[in-house]
N, C-alpha and C. Protein backbone atom coordinates (compact mmCIF):
# COMPACT_ATOMS: atom_id res chain seq x y z
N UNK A 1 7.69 -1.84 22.62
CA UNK A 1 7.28 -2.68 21.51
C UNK A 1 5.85 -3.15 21.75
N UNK A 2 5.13 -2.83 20.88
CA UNK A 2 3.50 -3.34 20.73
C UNK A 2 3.74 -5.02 20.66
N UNK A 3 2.61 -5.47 21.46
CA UNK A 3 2.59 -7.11 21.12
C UNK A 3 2.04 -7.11 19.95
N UNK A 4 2.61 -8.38 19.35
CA UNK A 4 1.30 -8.85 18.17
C UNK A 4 0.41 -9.34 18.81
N UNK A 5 -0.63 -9.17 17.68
CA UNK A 5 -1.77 -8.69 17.38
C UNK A 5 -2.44 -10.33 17.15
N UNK A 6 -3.65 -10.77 17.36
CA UNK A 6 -4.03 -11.90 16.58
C UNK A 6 -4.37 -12.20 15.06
N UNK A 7 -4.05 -13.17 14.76
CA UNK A 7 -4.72 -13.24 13.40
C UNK A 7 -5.56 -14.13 12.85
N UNK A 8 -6.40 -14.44 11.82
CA UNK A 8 -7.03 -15.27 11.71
C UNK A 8 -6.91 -15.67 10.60
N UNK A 9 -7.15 -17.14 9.93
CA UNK A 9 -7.06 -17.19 8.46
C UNK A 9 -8.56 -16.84 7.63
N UNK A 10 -8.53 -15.91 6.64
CA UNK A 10 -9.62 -15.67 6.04
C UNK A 10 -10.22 -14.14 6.60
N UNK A 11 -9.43 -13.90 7.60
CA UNK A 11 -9.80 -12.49 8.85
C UNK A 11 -9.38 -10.87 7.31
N UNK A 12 -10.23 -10.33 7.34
CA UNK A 12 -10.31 -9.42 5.86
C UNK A 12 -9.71 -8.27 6.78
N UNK A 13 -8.60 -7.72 6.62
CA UNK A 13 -8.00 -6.25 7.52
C UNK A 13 -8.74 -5.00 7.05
N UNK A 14 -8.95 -4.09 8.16
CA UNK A 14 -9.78 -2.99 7.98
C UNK A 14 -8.83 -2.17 6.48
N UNK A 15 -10.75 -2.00 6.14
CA UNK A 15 -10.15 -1.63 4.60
C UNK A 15 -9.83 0.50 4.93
N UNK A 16 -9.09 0.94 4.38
CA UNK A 16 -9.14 2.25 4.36
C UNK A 16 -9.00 3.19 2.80
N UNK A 17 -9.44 4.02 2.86
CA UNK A 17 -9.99 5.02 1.31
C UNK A 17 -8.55 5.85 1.67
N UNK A 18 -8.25 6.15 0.92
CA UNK A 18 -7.15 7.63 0.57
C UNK A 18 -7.12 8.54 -0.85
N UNK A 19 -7.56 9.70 -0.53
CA UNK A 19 -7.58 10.34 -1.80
C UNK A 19 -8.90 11.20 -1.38
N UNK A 20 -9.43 12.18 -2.70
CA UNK A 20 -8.89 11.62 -3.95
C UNK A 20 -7.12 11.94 -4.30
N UNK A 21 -6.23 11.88 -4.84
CA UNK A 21 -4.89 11.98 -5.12
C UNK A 21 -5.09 13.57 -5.28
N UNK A 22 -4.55 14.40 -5.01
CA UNK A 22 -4.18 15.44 -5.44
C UNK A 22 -2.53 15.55 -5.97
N UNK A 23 -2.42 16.85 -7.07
CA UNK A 23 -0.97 17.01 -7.16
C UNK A 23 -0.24 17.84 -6.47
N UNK A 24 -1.32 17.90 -4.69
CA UNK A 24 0.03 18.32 -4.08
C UNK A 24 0.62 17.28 -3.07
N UNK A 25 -0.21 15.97 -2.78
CA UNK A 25 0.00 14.52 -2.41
C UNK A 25 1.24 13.90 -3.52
N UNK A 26 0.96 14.49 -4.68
CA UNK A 26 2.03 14.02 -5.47
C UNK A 26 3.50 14.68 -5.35
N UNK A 27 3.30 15.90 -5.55
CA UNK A 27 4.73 16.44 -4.97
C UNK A 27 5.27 16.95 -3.93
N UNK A 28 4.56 16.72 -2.78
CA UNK A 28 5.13 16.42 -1.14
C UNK A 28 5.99 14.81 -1.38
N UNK A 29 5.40 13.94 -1.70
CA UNK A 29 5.97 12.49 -1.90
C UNK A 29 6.77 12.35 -2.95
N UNK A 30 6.75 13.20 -4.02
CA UNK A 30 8.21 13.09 -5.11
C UNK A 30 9.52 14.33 -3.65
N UNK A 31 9.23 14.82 -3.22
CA UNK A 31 10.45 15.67 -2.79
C UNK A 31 10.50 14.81 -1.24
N UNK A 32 9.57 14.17 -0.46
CA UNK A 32 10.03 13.38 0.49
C UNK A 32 10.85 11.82 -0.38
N UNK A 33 10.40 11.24 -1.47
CA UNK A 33 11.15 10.34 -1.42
C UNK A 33 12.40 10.87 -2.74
N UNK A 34 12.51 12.53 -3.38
CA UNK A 34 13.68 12.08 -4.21
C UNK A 34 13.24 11.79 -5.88
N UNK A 35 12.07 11.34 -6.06
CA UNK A 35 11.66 11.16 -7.47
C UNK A 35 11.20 12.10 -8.10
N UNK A 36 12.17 12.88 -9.08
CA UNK A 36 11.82 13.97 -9.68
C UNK A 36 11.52 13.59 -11.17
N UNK A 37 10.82 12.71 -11.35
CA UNK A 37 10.63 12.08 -12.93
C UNK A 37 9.14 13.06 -13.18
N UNK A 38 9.76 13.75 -14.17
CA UNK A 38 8.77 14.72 -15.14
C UNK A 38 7.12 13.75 -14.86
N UNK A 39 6.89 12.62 -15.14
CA UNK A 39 5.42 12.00 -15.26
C UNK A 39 4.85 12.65 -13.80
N UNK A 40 5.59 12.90 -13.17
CA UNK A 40 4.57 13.03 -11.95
C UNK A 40 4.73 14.71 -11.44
N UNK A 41 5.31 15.60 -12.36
CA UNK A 41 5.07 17.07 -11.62
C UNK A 41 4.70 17.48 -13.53
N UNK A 42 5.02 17.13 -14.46
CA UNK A 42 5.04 17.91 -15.84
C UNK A 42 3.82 17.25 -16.61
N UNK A 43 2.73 18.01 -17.03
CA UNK A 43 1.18 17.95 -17.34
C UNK A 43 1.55 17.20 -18.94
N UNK A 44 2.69 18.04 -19.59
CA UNK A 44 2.95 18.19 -20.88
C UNK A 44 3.62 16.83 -21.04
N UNK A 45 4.63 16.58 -20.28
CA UNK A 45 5.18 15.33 -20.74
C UNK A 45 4.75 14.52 -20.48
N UNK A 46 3.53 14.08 -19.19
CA UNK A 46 2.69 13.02 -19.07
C UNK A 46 1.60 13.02 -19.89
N UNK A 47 1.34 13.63 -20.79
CA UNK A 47 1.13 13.42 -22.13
C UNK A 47 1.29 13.25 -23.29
N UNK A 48 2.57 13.33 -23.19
CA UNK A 48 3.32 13.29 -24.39
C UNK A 48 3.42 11.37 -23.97
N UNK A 49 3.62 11.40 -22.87
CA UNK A 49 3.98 9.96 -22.38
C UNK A 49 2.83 9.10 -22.77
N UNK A 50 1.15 9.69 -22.76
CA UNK A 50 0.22 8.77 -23.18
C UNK A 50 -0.62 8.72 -21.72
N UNK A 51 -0.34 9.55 -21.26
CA UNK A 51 -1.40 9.87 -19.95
C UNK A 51 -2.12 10.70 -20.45
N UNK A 52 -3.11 10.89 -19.11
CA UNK A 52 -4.18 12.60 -19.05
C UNK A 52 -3.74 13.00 -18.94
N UNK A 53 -2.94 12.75 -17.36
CA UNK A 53 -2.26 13.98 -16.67
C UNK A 53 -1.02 13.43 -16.15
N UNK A 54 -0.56 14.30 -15.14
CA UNK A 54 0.48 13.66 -14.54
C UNK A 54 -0.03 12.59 -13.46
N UNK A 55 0.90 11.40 -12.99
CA UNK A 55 0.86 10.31 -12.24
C UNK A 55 1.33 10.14 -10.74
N UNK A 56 1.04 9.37 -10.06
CA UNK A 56 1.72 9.02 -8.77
C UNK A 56 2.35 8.25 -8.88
N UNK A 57 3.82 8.41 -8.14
CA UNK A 57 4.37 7.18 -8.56
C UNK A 57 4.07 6.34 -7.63
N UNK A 58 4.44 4.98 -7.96
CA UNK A 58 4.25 3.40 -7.34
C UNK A 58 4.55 3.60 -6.04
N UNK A 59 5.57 4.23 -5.52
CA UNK A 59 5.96 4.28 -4.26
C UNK A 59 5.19 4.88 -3.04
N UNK A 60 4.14 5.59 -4.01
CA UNK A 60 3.05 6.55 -3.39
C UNK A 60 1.88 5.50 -2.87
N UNK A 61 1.39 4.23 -3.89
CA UNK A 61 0.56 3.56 -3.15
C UNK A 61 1.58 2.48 -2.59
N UNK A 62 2.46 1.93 -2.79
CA UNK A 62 3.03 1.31 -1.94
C UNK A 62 3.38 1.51 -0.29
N UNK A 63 3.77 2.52 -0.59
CA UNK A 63 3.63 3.33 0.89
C UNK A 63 2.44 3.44 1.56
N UNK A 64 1.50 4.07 0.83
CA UNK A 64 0.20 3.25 1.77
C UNK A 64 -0.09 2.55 2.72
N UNK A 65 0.10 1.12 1.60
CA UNK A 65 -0.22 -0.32 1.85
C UNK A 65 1.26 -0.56 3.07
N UNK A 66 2.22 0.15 3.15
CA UNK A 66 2.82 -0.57 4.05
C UNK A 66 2.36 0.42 5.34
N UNK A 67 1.76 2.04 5.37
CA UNK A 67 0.88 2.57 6.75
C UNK A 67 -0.22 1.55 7.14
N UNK A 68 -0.79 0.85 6.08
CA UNK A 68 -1.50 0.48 6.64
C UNK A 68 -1.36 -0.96 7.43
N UNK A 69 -0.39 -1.58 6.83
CA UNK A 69 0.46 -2.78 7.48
C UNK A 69 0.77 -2.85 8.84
N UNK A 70 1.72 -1.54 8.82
CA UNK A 70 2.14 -0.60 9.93
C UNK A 70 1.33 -0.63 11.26
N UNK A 71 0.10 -0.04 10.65
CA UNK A 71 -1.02 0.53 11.65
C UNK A 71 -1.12 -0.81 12.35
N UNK A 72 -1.90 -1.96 11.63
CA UNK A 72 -2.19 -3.24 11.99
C UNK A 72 -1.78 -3.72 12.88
N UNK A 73 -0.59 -4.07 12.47
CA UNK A 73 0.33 -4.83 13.30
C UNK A 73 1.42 -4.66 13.65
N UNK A 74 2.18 -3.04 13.56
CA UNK A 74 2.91 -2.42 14.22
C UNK A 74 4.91 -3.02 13.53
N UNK A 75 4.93 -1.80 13.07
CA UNK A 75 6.43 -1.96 11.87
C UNK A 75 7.13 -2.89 12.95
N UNK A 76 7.14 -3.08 13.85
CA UNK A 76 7.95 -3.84 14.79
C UNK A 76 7.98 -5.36 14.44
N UNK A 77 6.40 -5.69 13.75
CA UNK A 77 5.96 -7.28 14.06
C UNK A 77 6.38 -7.76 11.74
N UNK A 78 6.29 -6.30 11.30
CA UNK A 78 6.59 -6.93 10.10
C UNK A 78 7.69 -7.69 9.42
N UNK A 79 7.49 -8.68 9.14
CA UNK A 79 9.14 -9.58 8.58
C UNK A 79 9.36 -9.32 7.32
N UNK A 80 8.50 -9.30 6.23
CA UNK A 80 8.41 -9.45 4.87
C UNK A 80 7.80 -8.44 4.57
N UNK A 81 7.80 -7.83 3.29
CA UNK A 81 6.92 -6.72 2.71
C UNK A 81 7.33 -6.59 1.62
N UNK A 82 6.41 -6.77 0.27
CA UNK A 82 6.87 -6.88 -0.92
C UNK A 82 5.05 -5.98 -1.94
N UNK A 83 5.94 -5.84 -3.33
CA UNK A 83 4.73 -5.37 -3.93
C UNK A 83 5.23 -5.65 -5.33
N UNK A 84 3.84 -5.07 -6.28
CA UNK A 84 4.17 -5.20 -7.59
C UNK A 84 3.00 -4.23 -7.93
N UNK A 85 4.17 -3.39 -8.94
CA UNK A 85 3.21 -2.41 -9.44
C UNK A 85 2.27 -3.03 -10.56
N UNK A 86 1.00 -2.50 -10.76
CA UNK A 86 -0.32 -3.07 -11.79
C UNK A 86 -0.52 -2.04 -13.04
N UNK A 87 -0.94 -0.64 -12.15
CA UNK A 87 -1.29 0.32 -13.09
C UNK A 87 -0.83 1.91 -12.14
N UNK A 88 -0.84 2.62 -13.31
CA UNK A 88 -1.10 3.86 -12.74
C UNK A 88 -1.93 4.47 -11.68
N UNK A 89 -2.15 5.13 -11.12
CA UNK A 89 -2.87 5.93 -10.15
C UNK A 89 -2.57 7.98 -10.73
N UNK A 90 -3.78 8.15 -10.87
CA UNK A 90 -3.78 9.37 -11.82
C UNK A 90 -4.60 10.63 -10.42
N UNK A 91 -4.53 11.91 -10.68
CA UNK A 91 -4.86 12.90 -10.15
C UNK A 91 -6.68 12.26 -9.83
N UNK A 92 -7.30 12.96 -8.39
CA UNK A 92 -8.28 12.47 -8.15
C UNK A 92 -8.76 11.22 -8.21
N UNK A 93 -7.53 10.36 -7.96
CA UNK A 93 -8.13 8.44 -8.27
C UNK A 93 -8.27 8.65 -6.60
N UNK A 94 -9.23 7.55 -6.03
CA UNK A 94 -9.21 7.51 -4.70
C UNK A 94 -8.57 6.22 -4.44
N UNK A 95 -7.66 5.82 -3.57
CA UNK A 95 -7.16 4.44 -3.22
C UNK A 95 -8.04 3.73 -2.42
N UNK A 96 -7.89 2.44 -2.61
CA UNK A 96 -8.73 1.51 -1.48
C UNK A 96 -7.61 0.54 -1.22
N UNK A 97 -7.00 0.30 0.20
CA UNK A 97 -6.31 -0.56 0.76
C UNK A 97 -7.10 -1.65 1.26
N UNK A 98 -7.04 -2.95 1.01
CA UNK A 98 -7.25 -3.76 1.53
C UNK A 98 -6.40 -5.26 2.10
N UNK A 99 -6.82 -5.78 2.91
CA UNK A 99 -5.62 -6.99 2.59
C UNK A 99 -6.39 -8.00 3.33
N UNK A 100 -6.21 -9.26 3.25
CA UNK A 100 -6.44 -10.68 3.70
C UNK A 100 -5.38 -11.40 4.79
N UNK A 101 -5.87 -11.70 5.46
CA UNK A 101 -4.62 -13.03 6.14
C UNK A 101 -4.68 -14.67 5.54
N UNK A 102 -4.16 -15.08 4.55
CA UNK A 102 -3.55 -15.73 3.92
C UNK A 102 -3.62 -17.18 5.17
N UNK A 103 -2.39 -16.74 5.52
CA UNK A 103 -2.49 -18.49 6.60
C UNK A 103 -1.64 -17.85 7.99
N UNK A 104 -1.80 -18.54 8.67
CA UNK A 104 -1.00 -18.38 10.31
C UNK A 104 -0.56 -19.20 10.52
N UNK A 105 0.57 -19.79 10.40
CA UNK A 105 1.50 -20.78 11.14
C UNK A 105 2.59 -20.48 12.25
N UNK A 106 1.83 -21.12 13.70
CA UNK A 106 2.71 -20.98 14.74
C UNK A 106 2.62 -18.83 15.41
N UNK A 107 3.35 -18.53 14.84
CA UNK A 107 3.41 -16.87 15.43
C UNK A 107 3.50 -15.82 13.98
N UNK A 108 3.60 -16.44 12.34
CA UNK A 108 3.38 -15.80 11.81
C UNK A 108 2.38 -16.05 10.88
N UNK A 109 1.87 -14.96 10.44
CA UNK A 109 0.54 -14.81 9.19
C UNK A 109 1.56 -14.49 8.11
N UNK A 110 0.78 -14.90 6.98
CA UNK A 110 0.86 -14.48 5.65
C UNK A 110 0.07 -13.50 4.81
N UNK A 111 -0.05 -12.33 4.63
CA UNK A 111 -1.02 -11.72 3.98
C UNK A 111 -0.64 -11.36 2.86
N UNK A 112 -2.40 -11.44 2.15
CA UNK A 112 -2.22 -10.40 0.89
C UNK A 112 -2.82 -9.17 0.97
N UNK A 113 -2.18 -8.26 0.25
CA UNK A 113 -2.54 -6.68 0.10
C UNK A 113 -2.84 -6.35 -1.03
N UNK A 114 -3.39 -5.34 -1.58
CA UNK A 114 -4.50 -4.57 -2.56
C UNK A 114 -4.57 -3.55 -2.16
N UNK A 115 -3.87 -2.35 -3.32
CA UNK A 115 -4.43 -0.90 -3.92
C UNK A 115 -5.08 -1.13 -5.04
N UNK A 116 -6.39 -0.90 -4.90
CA UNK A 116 -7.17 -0.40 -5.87
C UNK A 116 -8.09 0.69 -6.07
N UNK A 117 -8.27 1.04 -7.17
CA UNK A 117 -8.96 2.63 -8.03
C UNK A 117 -10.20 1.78 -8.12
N UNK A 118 -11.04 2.17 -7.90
CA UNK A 118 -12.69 1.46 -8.57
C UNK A 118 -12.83 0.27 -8.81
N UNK A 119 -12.27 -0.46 -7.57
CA UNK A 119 -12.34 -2.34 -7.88
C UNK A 119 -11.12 -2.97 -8.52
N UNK A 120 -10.50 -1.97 -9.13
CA UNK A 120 -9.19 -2.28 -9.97
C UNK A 120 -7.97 -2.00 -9.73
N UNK A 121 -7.08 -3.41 -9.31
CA UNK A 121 -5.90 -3.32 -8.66
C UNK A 121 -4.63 -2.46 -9.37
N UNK A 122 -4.16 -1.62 -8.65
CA UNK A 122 -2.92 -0.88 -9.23
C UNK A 122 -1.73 -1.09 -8.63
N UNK A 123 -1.88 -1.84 -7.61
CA UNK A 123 -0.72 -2.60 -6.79
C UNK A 123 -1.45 -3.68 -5.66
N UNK A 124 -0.27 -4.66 -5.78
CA UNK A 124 -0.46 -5.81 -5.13
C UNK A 124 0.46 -6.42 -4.02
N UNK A 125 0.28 -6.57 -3.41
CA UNK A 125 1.15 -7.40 -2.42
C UNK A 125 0.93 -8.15 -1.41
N UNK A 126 1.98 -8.68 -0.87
CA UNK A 126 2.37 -9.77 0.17
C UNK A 126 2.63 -9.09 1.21
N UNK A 127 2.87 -9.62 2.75
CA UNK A 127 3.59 -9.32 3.68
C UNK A 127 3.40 -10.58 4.97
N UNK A 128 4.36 -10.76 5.27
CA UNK A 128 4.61 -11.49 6.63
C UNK A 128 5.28 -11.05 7.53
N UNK A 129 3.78 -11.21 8.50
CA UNK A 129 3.67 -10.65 10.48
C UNK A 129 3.99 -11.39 10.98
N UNK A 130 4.64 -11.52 12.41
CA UNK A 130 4.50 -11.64 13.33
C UNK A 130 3.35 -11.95 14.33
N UNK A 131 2.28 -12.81 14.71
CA UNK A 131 1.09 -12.49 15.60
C UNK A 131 1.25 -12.99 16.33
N UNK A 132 0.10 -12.97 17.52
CA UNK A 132 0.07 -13.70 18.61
C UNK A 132 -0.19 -14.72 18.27
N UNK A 133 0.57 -16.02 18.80
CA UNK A 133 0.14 -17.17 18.73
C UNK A 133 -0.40 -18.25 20.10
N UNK A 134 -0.62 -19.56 20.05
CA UNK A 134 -1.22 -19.95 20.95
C UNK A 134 -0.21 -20.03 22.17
N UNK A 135 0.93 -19.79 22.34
CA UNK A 135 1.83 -19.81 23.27
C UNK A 135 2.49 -18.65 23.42
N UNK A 136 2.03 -17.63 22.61
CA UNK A 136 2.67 -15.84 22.84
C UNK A 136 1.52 -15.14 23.91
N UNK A 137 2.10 -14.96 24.73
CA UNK A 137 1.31 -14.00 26.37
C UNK A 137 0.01 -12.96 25.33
């Protein structure tokens, strides 16, 4: 088990790029997680739907945001992990993960998280770590 990690309030977590999306990022992740909904492998019906093209689903940047959680501070130290989808994420969008530490009380942080396309959030979330605190080795 990795120790936690320190945290700070206001401490901005390393931001990371992913993409641009391709549709074969899209259907490696519809057949690893199971989601065979036409918007994200069928050109025709994600237009018919009111897209360009076909989409990623939510679970695609959510997943992300929780590698990158992951990476941080190690799936071991995470307690909480939550999201809310914003918008779509379309073929060639590039992701930007970012997240904040919120507050630290005692041994856990509070953070917020951010997927966004060009400044513009397409998912959002929370999560509460585990960190080192002033009495954790």
């Amino acid at each position: 088990m990795r120790p936690p990690r320190v945290a700070v309030v206001g401490e901005s977590l390393d931001r990371r790029l992913i993409g641009p999306v391709s549709r074969a990022d899209i259907v490696r992740f519809a057949g690893a997680g199971g989601d065979f909904n036409p918007l994200h492998h069928d050109p025709e019906f994600a237009r018919a739907a009111g897209f360009d093209d076909v989409i990623a689903m939510g679970q695609y940047q959510a997943g992300l945001l929780a590698a990158l959680l992951s990476d941080l501070f190690g799936v071991e130290n995470v307690l909480e992990f939550g999201v809310r989808f914003v918008r779509p994420v379309g073929l060639g969008d590039t992701v930007e993960l970012s997240g904040e530490v919120m507050t630290v009380t005692g041994v856990v942080a509070d953070l917020k998280l951010t997927a966004s396309v060009e400044g513009e959030p397409v998912v959002t979330g929370t999560a509460r770590v585990r960190v080192q605190g002033e009495d954790t080795p």
